[in-house]
N, C-alpha and C. Protein backbone atom coordinates (compact mmCIF):
# COMPACT_ATOMS: atom_id res chain seq x y z
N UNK A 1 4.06 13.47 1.90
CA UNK A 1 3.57 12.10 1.94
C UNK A 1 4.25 11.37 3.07
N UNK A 2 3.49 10.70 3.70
CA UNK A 2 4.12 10.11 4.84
C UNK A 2 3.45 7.88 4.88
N UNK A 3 4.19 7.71 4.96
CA UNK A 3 3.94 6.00 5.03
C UNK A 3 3.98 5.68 6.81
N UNK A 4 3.36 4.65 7.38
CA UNK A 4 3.12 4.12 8.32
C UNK A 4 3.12 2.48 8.47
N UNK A 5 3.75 2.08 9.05
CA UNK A 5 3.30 0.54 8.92
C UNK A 5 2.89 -0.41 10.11
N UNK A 6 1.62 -1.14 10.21
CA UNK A 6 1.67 -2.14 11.51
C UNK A 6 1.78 -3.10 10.56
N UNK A 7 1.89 -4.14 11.66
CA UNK A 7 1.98 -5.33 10.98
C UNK A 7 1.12 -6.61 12.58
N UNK A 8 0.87 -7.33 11.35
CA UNK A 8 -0.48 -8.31 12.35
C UNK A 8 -0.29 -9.53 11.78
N UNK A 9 0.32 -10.61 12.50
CA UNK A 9 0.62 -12.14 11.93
C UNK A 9 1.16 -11.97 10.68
N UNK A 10 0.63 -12.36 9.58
CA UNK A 10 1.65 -12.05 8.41
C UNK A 10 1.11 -11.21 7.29
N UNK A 11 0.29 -10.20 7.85
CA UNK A 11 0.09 -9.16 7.37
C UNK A 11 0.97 -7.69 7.84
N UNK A 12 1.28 -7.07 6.10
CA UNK A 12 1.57 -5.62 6.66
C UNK A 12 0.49 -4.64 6.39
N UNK A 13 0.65 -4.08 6.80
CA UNK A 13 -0.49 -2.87 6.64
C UNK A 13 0.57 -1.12 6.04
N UNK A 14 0.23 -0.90 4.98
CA UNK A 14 0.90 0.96 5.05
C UNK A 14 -0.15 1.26 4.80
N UNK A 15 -0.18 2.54 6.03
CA UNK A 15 -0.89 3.74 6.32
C UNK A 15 -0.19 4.67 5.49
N UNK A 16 -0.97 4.99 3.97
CA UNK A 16 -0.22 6.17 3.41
C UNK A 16 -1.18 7.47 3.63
N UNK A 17 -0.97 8.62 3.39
CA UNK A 17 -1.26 10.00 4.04
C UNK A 17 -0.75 10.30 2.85
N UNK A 18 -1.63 12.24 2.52
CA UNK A 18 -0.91 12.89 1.68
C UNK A 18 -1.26 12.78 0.56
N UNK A 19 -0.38 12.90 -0.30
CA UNK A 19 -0.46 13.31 -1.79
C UNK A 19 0.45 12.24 -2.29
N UNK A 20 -0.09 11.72 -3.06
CA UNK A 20 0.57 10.54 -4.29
C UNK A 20 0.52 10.91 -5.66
N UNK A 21 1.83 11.56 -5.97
CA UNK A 21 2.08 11.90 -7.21
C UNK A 21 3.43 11.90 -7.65
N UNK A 22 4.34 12.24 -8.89
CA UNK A 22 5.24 11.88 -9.37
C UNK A 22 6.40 11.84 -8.49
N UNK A 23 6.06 12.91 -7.89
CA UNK A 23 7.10 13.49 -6.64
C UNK A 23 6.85 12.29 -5.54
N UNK A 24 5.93 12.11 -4.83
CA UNK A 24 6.23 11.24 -4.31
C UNK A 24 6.21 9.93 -4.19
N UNK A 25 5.85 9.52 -4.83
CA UNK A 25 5.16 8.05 -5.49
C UNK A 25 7.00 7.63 -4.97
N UNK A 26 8.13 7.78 -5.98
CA UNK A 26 9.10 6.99 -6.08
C UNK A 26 10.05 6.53 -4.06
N UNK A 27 9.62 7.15 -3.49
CA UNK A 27 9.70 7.24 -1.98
C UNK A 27 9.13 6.47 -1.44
N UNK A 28 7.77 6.38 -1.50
CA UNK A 28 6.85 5.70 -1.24
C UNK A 28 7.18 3.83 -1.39
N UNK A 29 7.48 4.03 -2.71
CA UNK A 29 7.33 2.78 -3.56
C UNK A 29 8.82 1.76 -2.64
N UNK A 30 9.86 2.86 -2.75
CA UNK A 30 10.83 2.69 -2.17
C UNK A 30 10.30 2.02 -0.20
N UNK A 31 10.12 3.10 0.38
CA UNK A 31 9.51 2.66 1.80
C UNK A 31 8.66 1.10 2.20
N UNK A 32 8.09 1.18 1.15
CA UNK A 32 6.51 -0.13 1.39
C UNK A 32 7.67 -1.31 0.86
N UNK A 33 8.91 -1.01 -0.25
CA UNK A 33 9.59 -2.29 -0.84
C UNK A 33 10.34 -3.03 0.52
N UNK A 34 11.09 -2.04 1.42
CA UNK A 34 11.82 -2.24 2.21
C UNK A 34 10.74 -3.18 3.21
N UNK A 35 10.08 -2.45 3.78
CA UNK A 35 9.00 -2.61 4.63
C UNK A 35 8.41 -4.14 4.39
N UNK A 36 7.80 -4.39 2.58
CA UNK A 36 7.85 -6.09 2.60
C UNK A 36 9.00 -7.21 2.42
N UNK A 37 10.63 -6.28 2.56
CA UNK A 37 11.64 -7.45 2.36
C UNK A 37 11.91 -7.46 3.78
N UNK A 38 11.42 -6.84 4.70
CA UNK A 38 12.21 -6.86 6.23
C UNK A 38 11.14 -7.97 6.52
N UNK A 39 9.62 -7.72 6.65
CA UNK A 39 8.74 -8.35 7.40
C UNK A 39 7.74 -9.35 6.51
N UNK A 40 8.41 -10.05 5.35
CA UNK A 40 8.03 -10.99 4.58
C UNK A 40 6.50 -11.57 5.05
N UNK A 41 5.60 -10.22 4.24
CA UNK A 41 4.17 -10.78 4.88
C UNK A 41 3.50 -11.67 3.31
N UNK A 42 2.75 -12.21 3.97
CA UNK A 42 1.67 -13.30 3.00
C UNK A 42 0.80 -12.04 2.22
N UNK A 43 0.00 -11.13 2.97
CA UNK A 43 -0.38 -9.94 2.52
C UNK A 43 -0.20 -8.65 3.05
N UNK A 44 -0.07 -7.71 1.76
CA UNK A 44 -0.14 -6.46 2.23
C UNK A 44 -1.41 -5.56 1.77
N UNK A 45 -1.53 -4.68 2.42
CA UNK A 45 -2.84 -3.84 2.55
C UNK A 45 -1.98 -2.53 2.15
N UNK A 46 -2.66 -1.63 1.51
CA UNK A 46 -2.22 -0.35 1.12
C UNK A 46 -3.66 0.20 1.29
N UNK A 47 -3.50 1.22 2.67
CA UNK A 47 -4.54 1.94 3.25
C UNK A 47 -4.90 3.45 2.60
N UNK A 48 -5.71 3.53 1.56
CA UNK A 48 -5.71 5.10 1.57
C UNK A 48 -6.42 5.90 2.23
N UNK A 49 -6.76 5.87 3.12
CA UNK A 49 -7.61 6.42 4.05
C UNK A 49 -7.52 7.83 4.32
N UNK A 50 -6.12 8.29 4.34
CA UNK A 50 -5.50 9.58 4.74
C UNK A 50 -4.93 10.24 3.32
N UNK A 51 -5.22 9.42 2.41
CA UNK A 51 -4.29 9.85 0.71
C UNK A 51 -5.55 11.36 0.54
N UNK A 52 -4.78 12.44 0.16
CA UNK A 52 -5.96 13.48 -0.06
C UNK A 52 -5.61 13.53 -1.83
N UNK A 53 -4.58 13.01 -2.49
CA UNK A 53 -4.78 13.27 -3.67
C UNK A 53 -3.79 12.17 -4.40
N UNK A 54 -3.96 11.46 -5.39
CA UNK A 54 -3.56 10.95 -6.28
C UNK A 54 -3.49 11.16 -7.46
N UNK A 55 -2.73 10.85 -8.38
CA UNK A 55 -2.67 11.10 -9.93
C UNK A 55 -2.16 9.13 -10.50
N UNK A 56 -1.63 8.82 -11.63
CA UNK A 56 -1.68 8.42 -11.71
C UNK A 56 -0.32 7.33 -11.65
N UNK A 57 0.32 8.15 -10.80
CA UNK A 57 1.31 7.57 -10.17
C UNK A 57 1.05 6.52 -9.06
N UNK A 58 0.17 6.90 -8.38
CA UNK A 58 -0.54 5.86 -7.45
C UNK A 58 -1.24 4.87 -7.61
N UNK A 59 -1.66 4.59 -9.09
CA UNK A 59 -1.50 3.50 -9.66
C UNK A 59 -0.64 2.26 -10.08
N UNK A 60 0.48 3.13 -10.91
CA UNK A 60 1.83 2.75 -10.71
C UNK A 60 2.66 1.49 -9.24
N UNK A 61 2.12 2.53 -8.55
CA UNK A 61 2.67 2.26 -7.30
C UNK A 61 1.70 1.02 -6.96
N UNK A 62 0.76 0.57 -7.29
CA UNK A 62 -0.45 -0.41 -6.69
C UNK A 62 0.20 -1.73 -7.67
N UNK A 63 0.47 -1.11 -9.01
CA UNK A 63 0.61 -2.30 -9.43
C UNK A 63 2.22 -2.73 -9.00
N UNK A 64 2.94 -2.28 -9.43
CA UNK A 64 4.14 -2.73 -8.90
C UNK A 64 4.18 -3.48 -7.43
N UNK A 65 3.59 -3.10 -6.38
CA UNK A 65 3.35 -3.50 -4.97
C UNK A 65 2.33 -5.07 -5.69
N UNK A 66 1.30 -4.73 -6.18
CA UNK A 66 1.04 -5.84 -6.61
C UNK A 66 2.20 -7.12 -7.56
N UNK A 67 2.89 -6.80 -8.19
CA UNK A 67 3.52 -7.54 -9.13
C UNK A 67 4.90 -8.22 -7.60
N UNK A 68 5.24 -7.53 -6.80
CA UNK A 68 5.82 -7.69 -5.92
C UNK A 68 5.15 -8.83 -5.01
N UNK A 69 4.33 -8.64 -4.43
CA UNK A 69 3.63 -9.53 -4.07
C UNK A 69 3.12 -10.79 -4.71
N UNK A 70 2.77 -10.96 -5.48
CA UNK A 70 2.55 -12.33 -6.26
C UNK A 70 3.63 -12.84 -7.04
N UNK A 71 4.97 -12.43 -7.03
CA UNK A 71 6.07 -12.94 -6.96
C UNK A 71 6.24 -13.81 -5.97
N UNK A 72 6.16 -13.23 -4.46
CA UNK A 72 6.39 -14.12 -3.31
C UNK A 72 5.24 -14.99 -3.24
N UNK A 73 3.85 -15.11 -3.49
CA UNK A 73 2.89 -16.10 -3.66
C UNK A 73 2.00 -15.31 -2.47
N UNK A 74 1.97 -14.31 -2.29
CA UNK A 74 1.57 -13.15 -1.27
C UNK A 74 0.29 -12.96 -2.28
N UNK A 75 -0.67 -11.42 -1.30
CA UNK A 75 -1.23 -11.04 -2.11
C UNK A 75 -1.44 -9.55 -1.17
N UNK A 76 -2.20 -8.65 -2.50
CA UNK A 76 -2.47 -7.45 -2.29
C UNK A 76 -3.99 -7.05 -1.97
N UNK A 77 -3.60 -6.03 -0.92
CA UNK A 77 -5.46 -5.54 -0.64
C UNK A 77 -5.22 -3.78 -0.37
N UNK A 78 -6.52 -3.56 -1.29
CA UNK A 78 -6.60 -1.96 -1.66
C UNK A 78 -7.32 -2.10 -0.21
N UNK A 79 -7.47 -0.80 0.39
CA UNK A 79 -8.59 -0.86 1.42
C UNK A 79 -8.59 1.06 2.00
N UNK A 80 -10.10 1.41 2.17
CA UNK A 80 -10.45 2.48 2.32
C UNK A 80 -10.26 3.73 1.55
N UNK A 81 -10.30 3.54 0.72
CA UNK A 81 -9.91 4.19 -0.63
C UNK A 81 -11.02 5.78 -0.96
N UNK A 82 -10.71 6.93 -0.50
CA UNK A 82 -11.70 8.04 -0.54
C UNK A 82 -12.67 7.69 -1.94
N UNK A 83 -13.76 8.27 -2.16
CA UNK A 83 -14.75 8.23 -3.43
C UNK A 83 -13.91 7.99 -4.68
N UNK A 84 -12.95 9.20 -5.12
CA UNK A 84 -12.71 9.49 -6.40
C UNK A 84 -11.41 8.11 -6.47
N UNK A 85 -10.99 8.15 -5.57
CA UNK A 85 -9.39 7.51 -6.00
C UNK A 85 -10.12 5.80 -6.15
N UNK A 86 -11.33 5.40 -5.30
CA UNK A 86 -11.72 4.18 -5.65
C UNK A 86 -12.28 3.77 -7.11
N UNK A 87 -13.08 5.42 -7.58
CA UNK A 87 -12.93 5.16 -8.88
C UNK A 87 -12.37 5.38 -9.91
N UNK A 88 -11.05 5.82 -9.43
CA UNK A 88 -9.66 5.54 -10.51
C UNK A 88 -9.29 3.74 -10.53
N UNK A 89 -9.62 3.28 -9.47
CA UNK A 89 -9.01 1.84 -8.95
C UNK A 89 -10.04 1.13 -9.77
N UNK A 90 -11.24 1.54 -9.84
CA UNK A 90 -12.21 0.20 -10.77
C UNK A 90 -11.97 0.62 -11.76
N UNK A 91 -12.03 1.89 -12.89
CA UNK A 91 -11.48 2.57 -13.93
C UNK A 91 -10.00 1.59 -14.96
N UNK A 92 -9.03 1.59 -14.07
CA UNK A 92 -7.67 1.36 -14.30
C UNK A 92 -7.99 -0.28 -14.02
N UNK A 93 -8.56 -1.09 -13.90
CA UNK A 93 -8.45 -2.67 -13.50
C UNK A 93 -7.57 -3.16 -12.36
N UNK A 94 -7.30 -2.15 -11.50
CA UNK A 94 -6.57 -2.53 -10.18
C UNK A 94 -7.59 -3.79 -9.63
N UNK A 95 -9.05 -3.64 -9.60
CA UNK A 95 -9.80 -4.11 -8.40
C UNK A 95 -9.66 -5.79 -9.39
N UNK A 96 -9.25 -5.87 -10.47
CA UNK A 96 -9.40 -7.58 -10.88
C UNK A 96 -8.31 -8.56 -10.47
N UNK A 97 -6.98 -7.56 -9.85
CA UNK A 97 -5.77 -8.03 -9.43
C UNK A 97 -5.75 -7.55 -7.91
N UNK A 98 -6.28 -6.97 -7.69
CA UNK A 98 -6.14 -7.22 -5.93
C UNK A 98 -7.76 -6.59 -5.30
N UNK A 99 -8.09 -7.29 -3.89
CA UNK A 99 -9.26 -7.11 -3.59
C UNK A 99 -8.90 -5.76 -3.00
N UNK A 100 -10.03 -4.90 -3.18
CA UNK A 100 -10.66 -4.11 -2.76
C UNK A 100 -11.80 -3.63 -1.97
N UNK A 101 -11.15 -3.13 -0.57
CA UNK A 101 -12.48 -3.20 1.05
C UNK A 101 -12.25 -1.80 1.22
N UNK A 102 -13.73 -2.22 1.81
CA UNK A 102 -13.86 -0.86 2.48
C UNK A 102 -13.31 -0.24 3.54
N UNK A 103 -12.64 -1.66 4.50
CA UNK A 103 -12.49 -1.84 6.11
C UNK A 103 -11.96 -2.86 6.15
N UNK A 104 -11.42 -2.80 6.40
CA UNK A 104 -10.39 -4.50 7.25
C UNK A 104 -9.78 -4.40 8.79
N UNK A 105 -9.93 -5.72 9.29
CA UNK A 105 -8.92 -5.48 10.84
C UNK A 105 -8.03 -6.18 11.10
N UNK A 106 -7.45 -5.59 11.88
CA UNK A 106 -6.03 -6.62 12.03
C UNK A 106 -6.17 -6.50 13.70
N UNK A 107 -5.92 -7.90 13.71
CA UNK A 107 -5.29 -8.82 15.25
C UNK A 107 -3.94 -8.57 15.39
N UNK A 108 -3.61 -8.56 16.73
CA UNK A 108 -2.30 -8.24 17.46
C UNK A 108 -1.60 -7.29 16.55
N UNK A 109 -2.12 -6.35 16.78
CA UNK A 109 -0.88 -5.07 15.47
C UNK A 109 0.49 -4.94 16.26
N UNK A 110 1.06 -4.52 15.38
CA UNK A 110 2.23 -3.84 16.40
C UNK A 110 2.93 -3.13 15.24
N UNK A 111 2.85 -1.84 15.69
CA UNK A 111 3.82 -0.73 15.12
C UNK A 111 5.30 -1.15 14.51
N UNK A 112 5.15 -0.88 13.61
CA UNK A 112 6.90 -1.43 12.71
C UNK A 112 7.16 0.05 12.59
N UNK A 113 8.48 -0.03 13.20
CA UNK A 113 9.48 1.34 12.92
C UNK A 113 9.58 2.13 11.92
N UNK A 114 10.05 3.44 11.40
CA UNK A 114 9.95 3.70 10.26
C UNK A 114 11.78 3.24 10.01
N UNK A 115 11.80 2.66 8.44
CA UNK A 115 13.11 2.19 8.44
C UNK A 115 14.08 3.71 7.52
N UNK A 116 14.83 3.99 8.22
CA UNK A 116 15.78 5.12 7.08
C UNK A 116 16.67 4.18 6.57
N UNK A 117 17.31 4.89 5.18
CA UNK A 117 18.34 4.67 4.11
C UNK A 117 18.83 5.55 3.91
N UNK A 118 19.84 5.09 3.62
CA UNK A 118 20.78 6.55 3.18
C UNK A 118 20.75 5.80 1.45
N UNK A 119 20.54 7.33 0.76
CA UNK A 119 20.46 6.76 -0.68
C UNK A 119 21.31 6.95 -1.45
């Protein structure tokens, strides 16, 4: 599993890839937390575009990112979500707590570093 992040005015964007499951979900969750306390965006986008498999850890992970976000008065957006995993997302009531697109764009991106920790 690999995370990616741009970021565009006060949006972040993660590009997640891979496989989202027990194993990696807690990494993940970890990466995207850091990622919204460094660059305090209004919204974040969680891209699955490149996700080839989920379970239901990647749920997990949506809501928490969600509950994170509307703490700060932020908000969350599902976006590009392959067939099956979009209909885990209407299934599970993700799509009544954060919007869900097909496509979104972002103005002036710019590549955010990947951040390491030592754990």
């Amino acid at each position: 599993m690999n995370v990616r992040f741009i970021t565009a005015a006060e949006t972040l964007c993660a590009l997640l890839s891979g496989d989202i499951d027990h194993h990696s979900a807690k990494e993940i969750r970890r990466e995207i937390d850091i990622a919204i306390k460094e660059n305090d965006p209004k919204e974040l986008i969680l891209d699955f575009a490149a996700v080839t498999f989920m379970d239901s850890s990647g749920i997990g992970l949506v809501m928490g990112r969600y509950k994170l976000m509307n703490e700060k008065g932020g908000k969350l957006v599902i976006a590009k979500t392959p067939g099956y995993i979009a209909k885990v997302m209407r299934v599970s009531g993700v799509g009544r707590l954060a919007k869900i697109v097909d496509d979104y764009e972002l103005t002036q991106q710019q590549e955010v570093m990947k951040i390491e920790t030592a754990n």
